[in-house]
N, C-alpha and C. Protein backbone atom coordinates (compact mmCIF):
# COMPACT_ATOMS: atom_id res chain seq x y z
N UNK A 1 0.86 -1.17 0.00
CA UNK A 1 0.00 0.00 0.00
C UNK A 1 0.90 1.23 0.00
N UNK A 2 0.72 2.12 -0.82
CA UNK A 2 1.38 3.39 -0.63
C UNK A 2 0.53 4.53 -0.25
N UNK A 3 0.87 5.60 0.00
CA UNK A 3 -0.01 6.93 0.51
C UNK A 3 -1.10 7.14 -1.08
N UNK A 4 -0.81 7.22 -2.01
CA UNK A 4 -1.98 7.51 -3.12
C UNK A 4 -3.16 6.78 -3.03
N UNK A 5 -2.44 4.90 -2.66
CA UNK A 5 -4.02 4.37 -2.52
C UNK A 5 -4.52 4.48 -1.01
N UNK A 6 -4.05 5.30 -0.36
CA UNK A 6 -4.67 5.40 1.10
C UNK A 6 -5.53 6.60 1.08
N UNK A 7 -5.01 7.68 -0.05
CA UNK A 7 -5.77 9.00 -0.06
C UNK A 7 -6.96 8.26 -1.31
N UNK A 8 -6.50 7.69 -2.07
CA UNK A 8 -8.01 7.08 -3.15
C UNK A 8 -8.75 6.49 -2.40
N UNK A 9 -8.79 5.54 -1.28
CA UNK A 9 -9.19 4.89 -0.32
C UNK A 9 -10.33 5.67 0.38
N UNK A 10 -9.45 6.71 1.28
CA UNK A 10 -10.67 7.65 1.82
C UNK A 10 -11.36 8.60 1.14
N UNK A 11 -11.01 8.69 -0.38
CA UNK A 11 -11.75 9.30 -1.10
C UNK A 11 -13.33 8.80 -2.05
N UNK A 12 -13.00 7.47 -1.77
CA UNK A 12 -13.78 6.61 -2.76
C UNK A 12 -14.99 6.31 -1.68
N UNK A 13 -14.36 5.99 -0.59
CA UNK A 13 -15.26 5.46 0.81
C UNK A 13 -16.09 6.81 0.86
N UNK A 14 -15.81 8.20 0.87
CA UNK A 14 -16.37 9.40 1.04
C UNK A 14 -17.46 9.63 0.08
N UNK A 15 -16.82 8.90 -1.51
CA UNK A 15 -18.04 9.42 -2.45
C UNK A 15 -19.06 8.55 -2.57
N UNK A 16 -18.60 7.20 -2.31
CA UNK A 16 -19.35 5.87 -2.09
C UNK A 16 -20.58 6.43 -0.88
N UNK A 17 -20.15 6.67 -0.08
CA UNK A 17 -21.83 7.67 1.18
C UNK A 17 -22.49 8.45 0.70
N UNK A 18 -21.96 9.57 -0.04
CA UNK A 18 -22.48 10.98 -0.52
C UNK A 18 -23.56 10.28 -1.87
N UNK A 19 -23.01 9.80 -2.56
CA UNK A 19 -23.83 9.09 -3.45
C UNK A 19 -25.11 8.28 -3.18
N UNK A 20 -25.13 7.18 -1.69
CA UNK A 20 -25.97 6.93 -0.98
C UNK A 20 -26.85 7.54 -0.45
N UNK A 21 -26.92 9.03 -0.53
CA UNK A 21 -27.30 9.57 0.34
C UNK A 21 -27.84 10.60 -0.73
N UNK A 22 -27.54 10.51 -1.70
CA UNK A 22 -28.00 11.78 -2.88
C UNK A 22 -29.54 12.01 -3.01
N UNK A 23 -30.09 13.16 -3.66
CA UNK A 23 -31.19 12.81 -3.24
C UNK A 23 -32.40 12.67 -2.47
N UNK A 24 -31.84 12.38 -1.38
CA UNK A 24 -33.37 12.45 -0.19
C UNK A 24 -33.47 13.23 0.34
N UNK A 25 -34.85 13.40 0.49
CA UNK A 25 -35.11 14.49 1.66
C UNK A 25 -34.69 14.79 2.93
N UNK A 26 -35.61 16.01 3.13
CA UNK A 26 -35.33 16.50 4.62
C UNK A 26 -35.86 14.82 5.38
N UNK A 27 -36.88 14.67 5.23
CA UNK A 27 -37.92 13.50 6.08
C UNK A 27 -37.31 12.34 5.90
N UNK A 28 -36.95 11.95 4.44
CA UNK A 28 -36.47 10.64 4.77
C UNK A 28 -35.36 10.53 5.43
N UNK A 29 -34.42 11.49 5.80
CA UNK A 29 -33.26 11.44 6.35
C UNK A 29 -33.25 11.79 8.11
N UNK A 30 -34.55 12.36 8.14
CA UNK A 30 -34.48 12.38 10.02
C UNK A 30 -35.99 11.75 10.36
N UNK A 31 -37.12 10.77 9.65
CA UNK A 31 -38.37 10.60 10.01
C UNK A 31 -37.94 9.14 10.02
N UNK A 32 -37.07 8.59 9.54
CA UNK A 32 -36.93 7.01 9.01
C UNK A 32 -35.71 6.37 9.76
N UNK A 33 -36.11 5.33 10.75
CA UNK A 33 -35.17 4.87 11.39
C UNK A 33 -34.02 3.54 9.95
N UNK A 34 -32.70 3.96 10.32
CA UNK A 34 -31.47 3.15 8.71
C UNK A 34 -31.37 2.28 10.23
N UNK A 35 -31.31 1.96 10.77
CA UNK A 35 -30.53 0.99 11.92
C UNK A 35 -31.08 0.18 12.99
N UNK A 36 -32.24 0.45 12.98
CA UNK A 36 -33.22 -0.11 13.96
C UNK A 36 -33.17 1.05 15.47
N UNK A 37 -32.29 1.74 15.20
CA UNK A 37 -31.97 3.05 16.43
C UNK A 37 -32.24 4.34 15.69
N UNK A 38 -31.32 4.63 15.28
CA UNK A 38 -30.71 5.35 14.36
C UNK A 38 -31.98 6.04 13.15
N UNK A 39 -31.92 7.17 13.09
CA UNK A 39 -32.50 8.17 11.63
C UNK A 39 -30.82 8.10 10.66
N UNK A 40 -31.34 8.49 9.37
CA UNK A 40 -30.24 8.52 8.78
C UNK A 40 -29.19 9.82 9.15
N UNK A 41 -30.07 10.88 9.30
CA UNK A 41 -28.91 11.80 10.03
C UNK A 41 -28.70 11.66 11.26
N UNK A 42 -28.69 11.05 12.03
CA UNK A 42 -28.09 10.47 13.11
C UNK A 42 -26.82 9.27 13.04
N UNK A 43 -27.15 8.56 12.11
CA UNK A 43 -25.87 7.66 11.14
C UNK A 43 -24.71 9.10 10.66
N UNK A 44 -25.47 9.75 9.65
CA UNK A 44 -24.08 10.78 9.21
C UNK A 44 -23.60 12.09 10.33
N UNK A 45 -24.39 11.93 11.28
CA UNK A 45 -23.45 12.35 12.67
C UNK A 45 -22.89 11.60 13.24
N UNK A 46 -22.65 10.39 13.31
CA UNK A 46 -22.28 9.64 13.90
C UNK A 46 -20.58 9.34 13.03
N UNK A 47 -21.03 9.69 11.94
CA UNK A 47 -20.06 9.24 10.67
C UNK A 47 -18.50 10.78 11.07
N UNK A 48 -19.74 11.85 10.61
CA UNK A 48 -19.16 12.91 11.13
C UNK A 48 -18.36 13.47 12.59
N UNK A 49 -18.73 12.46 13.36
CA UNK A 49 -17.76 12.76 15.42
C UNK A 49 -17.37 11.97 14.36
N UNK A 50 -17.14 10.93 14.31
CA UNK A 50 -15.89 9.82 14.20
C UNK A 50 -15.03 10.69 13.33
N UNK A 51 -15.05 11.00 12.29
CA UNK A 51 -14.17 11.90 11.12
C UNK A 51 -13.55 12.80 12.00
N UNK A 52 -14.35 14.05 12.58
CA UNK A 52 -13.76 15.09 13.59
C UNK A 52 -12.58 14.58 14.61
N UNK A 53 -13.13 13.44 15.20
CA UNK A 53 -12.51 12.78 16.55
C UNK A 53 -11.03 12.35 16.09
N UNK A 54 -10.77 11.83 14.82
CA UNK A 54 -9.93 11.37 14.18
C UNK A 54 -8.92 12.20 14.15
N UNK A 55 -9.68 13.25 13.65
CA UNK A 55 -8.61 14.45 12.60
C UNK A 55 -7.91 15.21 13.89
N UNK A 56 -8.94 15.02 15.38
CA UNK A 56 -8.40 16.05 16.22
C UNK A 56 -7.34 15.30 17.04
N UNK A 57 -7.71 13.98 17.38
CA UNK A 57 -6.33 12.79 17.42
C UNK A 57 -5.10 12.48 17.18
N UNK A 58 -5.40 13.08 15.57
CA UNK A 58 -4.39 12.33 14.85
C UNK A 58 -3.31 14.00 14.73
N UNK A 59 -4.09 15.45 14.95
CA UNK A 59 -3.00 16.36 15.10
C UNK A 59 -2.28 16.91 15.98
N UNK A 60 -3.65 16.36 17.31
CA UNK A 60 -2.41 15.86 18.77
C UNK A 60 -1.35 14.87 18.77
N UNK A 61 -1.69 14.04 18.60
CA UNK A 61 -0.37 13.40 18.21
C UNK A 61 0.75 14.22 17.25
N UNK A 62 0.23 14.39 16.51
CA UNK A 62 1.43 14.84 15.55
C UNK A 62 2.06 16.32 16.50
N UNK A 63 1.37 16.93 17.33
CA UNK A 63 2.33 17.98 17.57
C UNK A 63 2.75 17.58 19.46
N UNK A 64 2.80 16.01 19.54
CA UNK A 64 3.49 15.47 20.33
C UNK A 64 2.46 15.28 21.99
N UNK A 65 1.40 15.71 21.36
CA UNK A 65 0.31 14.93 22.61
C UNK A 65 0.13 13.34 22.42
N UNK A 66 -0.58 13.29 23.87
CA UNK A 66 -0.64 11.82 24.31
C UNK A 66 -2.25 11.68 24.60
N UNK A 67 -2.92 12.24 23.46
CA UNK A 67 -4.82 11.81 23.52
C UNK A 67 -4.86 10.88 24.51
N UNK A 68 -6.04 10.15 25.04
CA UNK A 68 -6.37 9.48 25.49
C UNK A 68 -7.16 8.74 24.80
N UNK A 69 -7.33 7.55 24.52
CA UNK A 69 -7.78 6.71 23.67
C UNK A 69 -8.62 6.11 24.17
N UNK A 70 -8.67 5.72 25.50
CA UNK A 70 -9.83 4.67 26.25
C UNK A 70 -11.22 5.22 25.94
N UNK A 71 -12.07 6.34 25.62
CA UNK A 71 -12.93 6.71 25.15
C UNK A 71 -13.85 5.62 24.15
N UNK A 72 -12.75 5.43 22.89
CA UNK A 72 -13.51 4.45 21.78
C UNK A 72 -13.11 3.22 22.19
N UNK A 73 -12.69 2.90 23.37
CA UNK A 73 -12.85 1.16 23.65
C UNK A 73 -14.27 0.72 24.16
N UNK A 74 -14.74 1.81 24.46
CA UNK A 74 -16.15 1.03 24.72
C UNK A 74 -17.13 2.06 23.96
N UNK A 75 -16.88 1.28 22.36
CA UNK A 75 -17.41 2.07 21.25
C UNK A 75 -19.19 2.32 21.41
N UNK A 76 -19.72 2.05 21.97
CA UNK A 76 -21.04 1.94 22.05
C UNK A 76 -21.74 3.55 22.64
N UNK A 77 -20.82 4.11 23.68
CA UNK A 77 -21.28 4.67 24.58
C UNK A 77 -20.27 6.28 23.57
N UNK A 78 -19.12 5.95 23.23
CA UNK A 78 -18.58 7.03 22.37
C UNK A 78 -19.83 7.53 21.32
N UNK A 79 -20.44 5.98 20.58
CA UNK A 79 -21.06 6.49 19.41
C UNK A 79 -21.92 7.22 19.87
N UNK A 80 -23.19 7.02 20.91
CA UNK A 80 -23.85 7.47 21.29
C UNK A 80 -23.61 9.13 22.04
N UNK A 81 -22.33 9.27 22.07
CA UNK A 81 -21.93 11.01 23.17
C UNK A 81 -21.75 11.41 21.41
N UNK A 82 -21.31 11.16 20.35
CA UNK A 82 -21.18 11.59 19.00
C UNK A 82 -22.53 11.83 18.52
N UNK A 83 -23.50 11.51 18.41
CA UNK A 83 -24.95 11.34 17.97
C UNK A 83 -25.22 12.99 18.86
N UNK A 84 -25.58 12.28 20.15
CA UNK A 84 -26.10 13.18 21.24
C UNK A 84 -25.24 14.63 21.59
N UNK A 85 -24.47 14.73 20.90
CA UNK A 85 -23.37 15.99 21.14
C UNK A 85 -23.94 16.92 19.62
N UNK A 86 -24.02 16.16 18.75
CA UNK A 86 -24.66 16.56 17.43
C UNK A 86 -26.13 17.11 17.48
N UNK A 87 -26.71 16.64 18.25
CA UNK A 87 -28.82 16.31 18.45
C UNK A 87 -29.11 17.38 17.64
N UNK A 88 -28.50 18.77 18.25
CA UNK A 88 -29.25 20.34 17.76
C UNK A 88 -28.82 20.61 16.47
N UNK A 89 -27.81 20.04 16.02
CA UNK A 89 -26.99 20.20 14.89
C UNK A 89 -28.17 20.21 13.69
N UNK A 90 -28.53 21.19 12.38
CA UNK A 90 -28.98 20.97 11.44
C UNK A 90 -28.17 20.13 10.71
N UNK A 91 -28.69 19.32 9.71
CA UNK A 91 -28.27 18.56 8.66
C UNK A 91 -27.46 19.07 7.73
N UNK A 92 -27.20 20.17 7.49
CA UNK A 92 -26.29 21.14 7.12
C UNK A 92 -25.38 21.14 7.87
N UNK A 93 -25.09 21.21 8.89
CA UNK A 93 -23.71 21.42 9.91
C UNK A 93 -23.34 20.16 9.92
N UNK A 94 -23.69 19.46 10.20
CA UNK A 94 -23.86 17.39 9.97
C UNK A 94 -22.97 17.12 9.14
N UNK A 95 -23.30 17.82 7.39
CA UNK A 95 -23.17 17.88 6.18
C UNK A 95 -21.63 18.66 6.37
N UNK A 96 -21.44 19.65 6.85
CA UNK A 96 -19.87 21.06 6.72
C UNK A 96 -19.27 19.85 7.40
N UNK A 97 -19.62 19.61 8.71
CA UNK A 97 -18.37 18.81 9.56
C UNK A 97 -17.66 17.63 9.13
N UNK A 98 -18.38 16.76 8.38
CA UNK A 98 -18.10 15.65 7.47
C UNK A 98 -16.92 16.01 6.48
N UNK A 99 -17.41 17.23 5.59
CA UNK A 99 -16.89 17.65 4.38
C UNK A 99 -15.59 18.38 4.73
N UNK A 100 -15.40 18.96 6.05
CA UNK A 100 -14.27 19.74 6.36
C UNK A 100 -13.31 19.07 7.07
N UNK A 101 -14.18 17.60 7.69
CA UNK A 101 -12.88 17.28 8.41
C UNK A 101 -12.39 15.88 7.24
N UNK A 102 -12.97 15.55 6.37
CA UNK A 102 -12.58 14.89 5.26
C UNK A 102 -11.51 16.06 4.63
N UNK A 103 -11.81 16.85 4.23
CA UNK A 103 -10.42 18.04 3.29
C UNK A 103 -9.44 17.85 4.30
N UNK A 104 -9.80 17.95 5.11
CA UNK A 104 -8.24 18.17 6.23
C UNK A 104 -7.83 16.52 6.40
N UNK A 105 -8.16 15.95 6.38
CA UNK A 105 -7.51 14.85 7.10
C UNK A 105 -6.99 14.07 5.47
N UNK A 106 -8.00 14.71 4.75
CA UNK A 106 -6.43 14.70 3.11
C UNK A 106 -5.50 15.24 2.73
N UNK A 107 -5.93 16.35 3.29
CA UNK A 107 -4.64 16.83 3.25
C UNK A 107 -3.70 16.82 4.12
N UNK A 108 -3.98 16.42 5.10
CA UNK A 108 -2.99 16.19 6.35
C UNK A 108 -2.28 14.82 5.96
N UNK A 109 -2.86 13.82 5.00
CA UNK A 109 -1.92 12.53 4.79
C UNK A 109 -1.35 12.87 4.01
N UNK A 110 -1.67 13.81 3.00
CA UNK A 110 -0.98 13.87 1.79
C UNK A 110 0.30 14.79 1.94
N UNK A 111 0.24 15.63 2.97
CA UNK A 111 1.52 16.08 3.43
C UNK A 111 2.81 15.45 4.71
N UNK A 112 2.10 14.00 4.83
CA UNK A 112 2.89 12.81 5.55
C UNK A 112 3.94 12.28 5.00
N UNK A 113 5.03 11.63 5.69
CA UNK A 113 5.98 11.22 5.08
C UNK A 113 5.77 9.53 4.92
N UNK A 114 6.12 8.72 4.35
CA UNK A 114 5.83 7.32 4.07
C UNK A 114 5.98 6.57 5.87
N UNK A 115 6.98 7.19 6.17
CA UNK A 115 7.40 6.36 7.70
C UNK A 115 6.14 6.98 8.64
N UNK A 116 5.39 8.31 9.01
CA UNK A 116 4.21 8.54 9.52
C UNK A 116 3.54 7.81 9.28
N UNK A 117 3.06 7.73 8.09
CA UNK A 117 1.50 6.82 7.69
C UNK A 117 1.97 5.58 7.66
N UNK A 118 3.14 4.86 7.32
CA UNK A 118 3.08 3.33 7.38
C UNK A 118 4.17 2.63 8.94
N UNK A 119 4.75 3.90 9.26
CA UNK A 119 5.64 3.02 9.85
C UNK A 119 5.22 3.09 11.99
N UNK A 120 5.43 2.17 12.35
CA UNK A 120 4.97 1.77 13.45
C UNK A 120 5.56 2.55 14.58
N UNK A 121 4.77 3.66 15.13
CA UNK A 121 5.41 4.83 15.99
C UNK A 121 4.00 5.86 17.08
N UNK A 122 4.30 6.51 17.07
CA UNK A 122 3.48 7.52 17.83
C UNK A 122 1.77 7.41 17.35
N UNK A 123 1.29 7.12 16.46
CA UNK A 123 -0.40 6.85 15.62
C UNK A 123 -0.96 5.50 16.48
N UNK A 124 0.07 4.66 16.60
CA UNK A 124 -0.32 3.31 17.43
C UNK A 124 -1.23 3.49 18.05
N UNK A 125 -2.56 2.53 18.09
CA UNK A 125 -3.26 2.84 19.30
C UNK A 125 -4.28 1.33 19.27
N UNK A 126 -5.27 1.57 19.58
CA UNK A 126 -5.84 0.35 20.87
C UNK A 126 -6.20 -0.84 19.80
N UNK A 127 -6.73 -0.38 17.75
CA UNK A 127 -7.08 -1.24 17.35
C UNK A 127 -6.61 -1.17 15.95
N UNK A 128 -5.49 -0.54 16.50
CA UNK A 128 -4.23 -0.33 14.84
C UNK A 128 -3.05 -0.09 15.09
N UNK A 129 -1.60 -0.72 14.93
CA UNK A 129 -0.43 -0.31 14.88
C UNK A 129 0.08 1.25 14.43
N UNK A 130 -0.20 1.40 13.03
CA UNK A 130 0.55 2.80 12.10
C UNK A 130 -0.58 3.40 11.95
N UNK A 131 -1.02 4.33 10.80
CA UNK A 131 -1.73 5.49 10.97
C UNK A 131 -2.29 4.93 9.75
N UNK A 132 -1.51 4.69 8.77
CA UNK A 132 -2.69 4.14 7.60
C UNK A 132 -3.67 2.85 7.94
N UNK A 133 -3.47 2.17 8.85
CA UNK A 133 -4.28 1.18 9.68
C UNK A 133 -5.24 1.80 10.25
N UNK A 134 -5.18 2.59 10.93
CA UNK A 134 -6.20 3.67 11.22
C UNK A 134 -6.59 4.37 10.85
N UNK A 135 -6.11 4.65 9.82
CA UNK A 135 -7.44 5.39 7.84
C UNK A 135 -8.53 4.32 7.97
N UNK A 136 -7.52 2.87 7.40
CA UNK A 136 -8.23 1.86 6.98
C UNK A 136 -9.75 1.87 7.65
N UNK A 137 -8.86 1.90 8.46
CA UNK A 137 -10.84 2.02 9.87
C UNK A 137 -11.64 2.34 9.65
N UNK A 138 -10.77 4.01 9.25
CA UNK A 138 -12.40 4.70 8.92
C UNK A 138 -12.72 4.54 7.66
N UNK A 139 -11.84 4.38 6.61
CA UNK A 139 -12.50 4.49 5.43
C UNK A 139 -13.23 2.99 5.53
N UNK A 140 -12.71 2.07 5.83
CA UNK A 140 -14.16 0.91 5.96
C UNK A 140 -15.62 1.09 6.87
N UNK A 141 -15.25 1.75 7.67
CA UNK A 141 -15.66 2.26 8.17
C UNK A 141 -17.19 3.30 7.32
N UNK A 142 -17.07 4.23 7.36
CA UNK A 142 -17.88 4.96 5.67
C UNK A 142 -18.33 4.29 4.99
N UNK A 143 -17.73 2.75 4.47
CA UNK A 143 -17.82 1.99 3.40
C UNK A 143 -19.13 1.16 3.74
N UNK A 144 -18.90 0.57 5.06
CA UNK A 144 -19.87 -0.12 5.61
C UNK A 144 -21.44 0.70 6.00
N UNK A 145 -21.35 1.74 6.04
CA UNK A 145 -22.84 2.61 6.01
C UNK A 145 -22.92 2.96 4.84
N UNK A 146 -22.31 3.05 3.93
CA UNK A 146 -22.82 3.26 2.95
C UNK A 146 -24.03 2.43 1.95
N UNK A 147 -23.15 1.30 2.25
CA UNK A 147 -23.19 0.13 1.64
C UNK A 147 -25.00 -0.01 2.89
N UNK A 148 -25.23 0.29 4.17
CA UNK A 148 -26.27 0.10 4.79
C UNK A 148 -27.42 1.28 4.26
N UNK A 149 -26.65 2.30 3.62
CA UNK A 149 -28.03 3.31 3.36
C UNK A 149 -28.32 3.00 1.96
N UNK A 150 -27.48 1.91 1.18
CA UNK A 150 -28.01 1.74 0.18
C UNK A 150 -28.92 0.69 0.43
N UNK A 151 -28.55 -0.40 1.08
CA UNK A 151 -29.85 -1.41 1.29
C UNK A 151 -31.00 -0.91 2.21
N UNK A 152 -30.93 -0.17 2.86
CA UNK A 152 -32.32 0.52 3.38
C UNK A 152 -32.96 1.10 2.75
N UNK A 153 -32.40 2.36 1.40
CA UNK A 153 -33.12 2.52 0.21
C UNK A 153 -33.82 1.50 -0.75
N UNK A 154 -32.98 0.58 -0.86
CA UNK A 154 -33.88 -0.29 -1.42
C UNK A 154 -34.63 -0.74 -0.77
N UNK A 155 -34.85 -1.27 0.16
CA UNK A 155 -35.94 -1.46 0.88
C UNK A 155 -36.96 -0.64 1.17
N UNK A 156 -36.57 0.68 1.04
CA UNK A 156 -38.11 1.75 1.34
C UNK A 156 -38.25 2.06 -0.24
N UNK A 157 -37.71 1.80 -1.30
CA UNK A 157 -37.62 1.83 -2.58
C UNK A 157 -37.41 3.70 -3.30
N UNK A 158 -36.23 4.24 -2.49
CA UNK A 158 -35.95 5.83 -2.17
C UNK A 158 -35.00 5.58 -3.42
């Protein structure tokens, strides 16, 4: 793997959602439970803390902080303070926070050196060695809701 297919990676995973998501309304996106919990903008806030949480992580570290990580080990209760920290948030702000902390966190790899993103150092953390391991995350991550708001569309036939 080199840094180009790690930046095509989180780029493809990004358009792969937006595409899922093209399209619908105000209603179908906050009246219609995608998860059995979950409205769909409650999924792309959820999508959106994780992106933010990342980007703000990953530039403490880089300017030599020591985040605390135990937060997303008990991913259940993170996702839920991400949702619920969002609640008031319009779908528009939902929408900026996604889109801004995606630009930055491309451009923040793309100005990495090969040993940052691949090599085993300071990015380490609870469920990835290097830092492109922890792209991987998220961009599967994205990939996997995407791939859920497309089968819930088909199913409401949106």
């Amino acid at each position: 793997m080199d840094k180009r297919l790690v930046l095509n990676r989180l780029a493809g995973a990004r358009a792969h959602l937006l595409v899922a998501v093209e399209g619908l309304s105000q209603i179908q996106m906050t009246a219609l439970s995608i998860s059995g919990f979950w409205t769909l903008r409650e999924v792309l806030a959820h999508i959106g803390g994780w992106a933010a949480w990342d980007l703000r992580t990953i530039r403490a570290i880089q300017q030599g902080e020591h985040p605390d990580l135990s937060a997303i080990q008990e991913v259940d209760g993170f996702n839920a303070r991400l949702v619920s920290e969002r609640s008031q948030w319009s779908l528009e702000q939902i929408l900026a926070e996604m889109a801004e902390a995606h630009a930055a966190t491309q451009q923040l790899v793309d100005g990495l050196s090969d040993q940052e993103l691949f090599g085993v150092g300071p990015f380490g953390g609870p469920y990835w060695d290097t830092l492109a391991e922890w792209l991987q995350i998220a961009w599967e991550h994205e990939e996997e809701h995407a791939v859920q708001i497309v089968t819930w569309r088909a199913h409401w036939g949106f």
